[in-house]
PDB file of N, CA and C in Angstrom:
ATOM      1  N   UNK A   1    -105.296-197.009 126.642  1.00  0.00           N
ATOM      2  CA  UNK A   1    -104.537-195.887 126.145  1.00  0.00           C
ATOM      3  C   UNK A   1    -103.057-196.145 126.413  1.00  0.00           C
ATOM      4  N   UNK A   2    -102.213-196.117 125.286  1.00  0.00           N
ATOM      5  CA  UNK A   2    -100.639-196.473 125.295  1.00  0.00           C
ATOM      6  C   UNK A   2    -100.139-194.968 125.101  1.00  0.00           C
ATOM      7  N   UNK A   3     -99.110-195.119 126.209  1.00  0.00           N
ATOM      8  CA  UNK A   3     -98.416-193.353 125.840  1.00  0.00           C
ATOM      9  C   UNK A   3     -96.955-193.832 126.360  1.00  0.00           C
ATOM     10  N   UNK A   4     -96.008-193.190 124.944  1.00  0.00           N
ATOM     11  CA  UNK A   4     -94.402-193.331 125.379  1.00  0.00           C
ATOM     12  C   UNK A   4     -94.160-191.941 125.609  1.00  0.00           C
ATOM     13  N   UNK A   5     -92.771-192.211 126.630  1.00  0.00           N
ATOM     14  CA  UNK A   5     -92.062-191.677 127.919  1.00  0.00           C
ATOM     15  C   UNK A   5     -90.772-191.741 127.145  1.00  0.00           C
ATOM     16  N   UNK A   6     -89.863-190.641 127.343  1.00  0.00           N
ATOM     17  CA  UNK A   6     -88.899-191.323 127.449  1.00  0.00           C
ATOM     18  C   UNK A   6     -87.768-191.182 128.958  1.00  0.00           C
ATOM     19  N   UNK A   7     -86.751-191.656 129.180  1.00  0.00           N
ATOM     20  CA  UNK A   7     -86.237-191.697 130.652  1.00  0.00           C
ATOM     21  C   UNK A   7     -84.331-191.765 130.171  1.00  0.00           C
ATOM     22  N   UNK A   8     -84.515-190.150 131.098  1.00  0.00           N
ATOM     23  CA  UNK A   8     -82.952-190.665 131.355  1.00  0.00           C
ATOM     24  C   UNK A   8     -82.539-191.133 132.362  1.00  0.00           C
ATOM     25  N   UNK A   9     -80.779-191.872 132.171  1.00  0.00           N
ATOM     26  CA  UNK A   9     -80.600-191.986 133.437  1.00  0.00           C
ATOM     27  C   UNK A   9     -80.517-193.953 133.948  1.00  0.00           C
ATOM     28  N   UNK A  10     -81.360-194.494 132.988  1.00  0.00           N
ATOM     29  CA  UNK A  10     -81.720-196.064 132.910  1.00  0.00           C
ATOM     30  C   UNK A  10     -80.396-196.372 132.583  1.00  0.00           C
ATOM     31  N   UNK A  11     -79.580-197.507 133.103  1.00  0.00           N
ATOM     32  CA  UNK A  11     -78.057-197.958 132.343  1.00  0.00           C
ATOM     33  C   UNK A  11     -78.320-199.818 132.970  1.00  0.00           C
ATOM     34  N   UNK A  12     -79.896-200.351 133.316  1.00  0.00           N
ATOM     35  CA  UNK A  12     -79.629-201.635 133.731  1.00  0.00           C
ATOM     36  C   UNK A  12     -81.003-202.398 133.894  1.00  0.00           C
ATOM     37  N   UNK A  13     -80.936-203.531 134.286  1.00  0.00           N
ATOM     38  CA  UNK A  13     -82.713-203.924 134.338  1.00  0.00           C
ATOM     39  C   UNK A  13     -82.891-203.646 135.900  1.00  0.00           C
ATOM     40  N   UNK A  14     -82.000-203.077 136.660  1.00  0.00           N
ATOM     41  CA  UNK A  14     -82.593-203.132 138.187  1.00  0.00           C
ATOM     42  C   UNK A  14     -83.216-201.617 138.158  1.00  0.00           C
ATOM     43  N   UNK A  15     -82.519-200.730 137.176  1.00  0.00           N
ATOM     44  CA  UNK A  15     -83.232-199.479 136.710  1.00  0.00           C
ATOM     45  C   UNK A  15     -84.415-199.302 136.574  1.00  0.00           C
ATOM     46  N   UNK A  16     -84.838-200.404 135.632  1.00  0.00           N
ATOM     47  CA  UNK A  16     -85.733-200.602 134.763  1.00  0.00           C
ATOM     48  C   UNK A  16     -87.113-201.209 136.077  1.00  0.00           C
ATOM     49  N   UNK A  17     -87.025-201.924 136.815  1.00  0.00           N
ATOM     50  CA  UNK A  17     -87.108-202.880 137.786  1.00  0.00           C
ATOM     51  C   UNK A  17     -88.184-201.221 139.056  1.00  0.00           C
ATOM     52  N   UNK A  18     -86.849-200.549 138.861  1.00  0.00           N
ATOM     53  CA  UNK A  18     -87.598-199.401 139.836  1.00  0.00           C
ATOM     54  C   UNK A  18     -88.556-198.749 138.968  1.00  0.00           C
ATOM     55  N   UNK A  19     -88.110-198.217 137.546  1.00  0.00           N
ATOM     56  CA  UNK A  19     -89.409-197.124 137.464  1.00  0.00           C
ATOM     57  C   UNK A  19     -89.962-198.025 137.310  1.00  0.00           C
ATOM     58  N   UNK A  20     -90.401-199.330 136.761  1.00  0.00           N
ATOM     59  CA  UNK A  20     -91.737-200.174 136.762  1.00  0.00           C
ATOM     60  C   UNK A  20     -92.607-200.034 137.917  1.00  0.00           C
ATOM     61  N   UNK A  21     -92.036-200.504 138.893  1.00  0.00           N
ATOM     62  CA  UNK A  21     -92.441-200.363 139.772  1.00  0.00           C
ATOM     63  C   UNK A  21     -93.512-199.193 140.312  1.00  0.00           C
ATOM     64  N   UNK A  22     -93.018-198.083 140.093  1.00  0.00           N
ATOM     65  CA  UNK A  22     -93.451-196.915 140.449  1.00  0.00           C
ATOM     66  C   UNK A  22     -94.195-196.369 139.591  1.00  0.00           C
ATOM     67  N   UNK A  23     -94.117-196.472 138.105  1.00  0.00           N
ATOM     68  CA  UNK A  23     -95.179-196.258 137.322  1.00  0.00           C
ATOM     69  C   UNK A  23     -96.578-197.084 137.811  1.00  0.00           C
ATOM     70  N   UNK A  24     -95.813-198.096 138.000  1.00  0.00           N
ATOM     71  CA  UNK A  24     -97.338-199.312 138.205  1.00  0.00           C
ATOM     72  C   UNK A  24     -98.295-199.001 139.298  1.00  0.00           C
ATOM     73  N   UNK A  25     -97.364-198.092 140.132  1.00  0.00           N
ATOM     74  CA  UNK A  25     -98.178-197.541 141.520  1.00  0.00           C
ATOM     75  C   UNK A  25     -99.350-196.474 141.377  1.00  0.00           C
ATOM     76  N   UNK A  26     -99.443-195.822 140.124  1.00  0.00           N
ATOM     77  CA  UNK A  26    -100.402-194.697 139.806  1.00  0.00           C
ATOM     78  C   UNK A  26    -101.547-195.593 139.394  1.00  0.00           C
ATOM     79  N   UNK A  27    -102.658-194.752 139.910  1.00  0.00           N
ATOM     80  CA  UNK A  27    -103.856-195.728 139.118  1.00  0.00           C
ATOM     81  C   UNK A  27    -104.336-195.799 138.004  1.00  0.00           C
ATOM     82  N   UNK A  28    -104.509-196.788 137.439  1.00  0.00           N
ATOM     83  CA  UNK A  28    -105.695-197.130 136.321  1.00  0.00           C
ATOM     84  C   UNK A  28    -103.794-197.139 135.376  1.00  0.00           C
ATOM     85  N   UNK A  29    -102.678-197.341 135.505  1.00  0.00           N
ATOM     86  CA  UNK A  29    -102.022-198.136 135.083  1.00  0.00           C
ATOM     87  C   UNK A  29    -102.100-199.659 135.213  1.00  0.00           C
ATOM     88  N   UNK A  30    -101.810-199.930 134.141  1.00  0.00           N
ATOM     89  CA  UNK A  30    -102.570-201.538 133.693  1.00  0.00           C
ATOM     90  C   UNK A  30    -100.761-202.771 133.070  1.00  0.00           C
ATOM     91  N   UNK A  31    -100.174-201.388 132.743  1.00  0.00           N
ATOM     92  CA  UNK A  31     -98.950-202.128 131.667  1.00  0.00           C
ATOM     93  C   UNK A  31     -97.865-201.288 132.087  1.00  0.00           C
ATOM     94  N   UNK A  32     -96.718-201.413 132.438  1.00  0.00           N
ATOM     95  CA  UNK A  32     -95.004-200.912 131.806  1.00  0.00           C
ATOM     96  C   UNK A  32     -94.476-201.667 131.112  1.00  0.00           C
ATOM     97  N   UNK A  33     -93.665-201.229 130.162  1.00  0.00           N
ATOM     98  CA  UNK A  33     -92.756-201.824 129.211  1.00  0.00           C
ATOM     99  C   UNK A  33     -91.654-200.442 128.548  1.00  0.00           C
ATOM    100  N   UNK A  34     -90.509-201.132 128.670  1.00  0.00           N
ATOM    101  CA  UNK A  34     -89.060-200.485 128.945  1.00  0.00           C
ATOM    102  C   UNK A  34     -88.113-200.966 128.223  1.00  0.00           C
ATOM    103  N   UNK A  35     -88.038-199.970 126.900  1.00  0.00           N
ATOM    104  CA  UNK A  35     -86.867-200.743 126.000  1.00  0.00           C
ATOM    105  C   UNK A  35     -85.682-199.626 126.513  1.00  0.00           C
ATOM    106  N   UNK A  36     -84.983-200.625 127.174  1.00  0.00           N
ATOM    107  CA  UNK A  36     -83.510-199.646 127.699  1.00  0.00           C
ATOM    108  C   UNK A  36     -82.287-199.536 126.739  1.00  0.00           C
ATOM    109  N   UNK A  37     -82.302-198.220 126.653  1.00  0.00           N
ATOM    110  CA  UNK A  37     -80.770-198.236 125.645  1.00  0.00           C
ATOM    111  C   UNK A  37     -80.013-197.566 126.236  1.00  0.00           C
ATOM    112  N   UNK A  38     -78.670-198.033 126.163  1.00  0.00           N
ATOM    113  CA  UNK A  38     -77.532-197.723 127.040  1.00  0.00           C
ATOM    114  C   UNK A  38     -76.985-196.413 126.409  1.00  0.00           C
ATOM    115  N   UNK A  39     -76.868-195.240 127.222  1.00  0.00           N
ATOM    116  CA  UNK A  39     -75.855-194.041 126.786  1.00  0.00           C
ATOM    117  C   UNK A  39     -76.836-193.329 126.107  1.00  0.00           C
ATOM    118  N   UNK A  40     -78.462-193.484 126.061  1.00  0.00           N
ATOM    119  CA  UNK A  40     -79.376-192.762 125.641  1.00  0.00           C
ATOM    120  C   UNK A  40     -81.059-192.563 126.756  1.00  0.00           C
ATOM    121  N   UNK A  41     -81.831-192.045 126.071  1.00  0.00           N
ATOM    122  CA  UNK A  41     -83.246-192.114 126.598  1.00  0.00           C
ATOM    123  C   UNK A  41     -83.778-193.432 126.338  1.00  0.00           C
ATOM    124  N   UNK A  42     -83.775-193.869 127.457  1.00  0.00           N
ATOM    125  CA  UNK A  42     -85.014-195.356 127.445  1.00  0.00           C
ATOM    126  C   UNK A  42     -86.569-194.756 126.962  1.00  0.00           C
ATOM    127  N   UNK A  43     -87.105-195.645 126.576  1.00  0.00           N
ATOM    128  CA  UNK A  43     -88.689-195.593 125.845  1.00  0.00           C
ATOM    129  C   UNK A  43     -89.264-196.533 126.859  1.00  0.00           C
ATOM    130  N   UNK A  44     -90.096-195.654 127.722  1.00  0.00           N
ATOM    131  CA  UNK A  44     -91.264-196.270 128.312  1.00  0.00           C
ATOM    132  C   UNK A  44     -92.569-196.201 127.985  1.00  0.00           C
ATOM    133  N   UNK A  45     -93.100-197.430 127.530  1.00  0.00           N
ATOM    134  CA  UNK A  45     -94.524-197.405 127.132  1.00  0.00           C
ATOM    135  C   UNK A  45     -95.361-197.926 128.516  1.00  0.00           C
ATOM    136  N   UNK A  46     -96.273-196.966 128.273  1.00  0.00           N
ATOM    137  CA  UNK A  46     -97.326-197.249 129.925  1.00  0.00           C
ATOM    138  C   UNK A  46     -98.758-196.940 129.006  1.00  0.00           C
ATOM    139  N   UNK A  47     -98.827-198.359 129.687  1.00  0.00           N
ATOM    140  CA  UNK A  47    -101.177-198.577 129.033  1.00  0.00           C
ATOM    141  C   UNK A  47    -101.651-198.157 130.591  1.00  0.00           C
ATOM    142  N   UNK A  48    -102.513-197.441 130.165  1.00  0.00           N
ATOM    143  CA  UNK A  48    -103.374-197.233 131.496  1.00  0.00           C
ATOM    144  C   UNK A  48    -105.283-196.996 131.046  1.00  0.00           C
ATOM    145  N   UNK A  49    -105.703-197.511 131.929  1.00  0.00           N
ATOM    146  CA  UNK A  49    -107.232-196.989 131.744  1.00  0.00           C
ATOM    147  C   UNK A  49    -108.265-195.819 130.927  1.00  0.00           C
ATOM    148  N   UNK A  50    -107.201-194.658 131.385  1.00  0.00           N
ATOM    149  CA  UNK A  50    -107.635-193.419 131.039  1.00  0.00           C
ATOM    150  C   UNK A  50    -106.328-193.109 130.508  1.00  0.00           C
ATOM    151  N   UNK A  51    -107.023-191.330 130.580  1.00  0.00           N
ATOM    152  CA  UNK A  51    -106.190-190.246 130.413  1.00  0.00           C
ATOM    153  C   UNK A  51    -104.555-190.133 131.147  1.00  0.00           C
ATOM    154  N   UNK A  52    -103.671-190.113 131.206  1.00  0.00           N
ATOM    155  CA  UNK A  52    -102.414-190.345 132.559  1.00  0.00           C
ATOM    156  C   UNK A  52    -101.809-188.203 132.619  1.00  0.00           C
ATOM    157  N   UNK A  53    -101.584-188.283 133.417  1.00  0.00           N
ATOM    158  CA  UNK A  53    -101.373-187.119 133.637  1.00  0.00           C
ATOM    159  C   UNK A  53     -99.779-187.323 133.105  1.00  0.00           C
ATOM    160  N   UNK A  54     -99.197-186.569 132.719  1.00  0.00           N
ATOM    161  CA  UNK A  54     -97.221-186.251 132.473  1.00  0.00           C
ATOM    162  C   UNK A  54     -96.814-186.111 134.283  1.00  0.00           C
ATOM    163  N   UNK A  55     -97.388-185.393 134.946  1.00  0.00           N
ATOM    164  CA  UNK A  55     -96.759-184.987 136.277  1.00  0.00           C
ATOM    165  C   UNK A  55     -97.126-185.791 137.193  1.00  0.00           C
ATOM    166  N   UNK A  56     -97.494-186.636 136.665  1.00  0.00           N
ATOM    167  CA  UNK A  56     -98.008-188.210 137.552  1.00  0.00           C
ATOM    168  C   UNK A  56     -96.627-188.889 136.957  1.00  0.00           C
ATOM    169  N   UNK A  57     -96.799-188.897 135.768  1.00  0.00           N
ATOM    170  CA  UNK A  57     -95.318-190.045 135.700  1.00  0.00           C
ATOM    171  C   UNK A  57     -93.733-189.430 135.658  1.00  0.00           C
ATOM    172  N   UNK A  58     -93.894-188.125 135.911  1.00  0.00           N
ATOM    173  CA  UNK A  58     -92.572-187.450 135.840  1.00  0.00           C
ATOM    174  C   UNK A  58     -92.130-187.813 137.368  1.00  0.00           C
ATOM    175  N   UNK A  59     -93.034-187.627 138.175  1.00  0.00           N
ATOM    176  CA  UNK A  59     -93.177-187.876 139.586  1.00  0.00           C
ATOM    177  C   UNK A  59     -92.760-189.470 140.170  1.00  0.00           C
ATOM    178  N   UNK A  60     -93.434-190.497 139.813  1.00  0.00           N
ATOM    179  CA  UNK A  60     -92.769-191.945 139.564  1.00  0.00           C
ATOM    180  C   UNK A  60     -91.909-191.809 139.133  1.00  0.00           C
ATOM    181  N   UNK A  61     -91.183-191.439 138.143  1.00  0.00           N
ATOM    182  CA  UNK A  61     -89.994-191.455 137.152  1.00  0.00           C
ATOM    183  C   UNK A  61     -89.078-190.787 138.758  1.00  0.00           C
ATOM    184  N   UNK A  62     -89.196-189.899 138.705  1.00  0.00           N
ATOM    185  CA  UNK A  62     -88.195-188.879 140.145  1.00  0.00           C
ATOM    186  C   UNK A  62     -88.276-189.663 141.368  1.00  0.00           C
ATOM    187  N   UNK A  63     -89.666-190.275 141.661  1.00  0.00           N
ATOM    188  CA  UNK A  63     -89.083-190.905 142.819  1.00  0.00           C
ATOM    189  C   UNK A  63     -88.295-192.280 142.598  1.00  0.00           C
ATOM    190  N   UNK A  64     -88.388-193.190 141.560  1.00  0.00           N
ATOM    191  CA  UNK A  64     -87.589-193.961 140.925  1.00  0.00           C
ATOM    192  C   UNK A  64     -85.756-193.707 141.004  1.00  0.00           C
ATOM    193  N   UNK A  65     -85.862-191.970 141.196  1.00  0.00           N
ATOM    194  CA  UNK A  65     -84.350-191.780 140.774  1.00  0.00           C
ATOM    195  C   UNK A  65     -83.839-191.540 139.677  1.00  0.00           C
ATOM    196  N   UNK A  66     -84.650-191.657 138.434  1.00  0.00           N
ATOM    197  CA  UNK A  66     -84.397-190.946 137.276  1.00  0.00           C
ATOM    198  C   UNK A  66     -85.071-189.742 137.022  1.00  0.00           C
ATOM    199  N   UNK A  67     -84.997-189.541 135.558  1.00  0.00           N
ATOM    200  CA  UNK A  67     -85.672-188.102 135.204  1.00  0.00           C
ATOM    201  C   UNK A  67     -86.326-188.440 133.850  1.00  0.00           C
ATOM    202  N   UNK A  68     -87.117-187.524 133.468  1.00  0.00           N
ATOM    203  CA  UNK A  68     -88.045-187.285 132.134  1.00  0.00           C
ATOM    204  C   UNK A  68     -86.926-186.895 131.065  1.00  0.00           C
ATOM    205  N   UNK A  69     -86.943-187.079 129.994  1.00  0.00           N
ATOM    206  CA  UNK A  69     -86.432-186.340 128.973  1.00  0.00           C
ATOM    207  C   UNK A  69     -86.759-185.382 128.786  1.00  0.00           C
ATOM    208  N   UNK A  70     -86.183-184.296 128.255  1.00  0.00           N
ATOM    209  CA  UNK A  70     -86.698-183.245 127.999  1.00  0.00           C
ATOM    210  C   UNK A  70     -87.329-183.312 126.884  1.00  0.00           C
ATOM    211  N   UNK A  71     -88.716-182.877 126.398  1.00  0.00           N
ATOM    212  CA  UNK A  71     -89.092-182.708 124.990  1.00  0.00           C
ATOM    213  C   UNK A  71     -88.798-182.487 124.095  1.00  0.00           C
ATOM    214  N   UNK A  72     -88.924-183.497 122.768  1.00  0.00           N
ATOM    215  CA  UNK A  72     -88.228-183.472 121.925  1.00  0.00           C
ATOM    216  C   UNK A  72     -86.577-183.792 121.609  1.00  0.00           C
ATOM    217  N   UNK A  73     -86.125-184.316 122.914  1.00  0.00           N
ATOM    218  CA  UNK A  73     -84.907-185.122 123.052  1.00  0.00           C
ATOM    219  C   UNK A  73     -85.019-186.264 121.812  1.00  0.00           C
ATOM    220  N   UNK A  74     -83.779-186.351 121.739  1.00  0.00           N
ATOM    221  CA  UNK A  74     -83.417-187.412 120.368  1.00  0.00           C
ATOM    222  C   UNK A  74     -83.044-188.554 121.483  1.00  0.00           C
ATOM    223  N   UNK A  75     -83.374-189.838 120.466  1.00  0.00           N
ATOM    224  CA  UNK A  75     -83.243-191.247 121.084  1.00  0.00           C
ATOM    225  C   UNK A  75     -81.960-191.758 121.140  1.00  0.00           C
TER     226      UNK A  75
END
């Protein structure tokens, strides 16, 4: 199951480097991938096993140091 994210707040790959990280820490995540765009919402795609909860990865995302987009934010 592939589900995009998007993230504010990303401006680098050491950015990028942390939420990986921390996404990858929830279980039955399998994949991150992080197209970073500068001065906007990064697109994080996360494959995981199952179902992924939003407040599982809003949570990685926050302890990372960034934040969620708000819904329906433009790219």
């Amino acid at each position: 199951m592939r589900t995009t994210f998007l993230v504010d707040g990303m401006t680098c790959h050491h950015c990028v480097r942390h939420v990986t990280t921390e996404l990858q820490a929830i279980p039955g995540v399998t994949e991150v991938e992080v197209e970073l765009r500068s001065g906007g919402s990064s697109s994080v795609v996360v494959t995981c096993d199952g179902p992924l909860a939003d407040a599982d990865v809003a949570a990685a995302v926050e302890e990372a140091g960034y934040q969620m987009a708000p819904p329906g934010s433009l790219l």
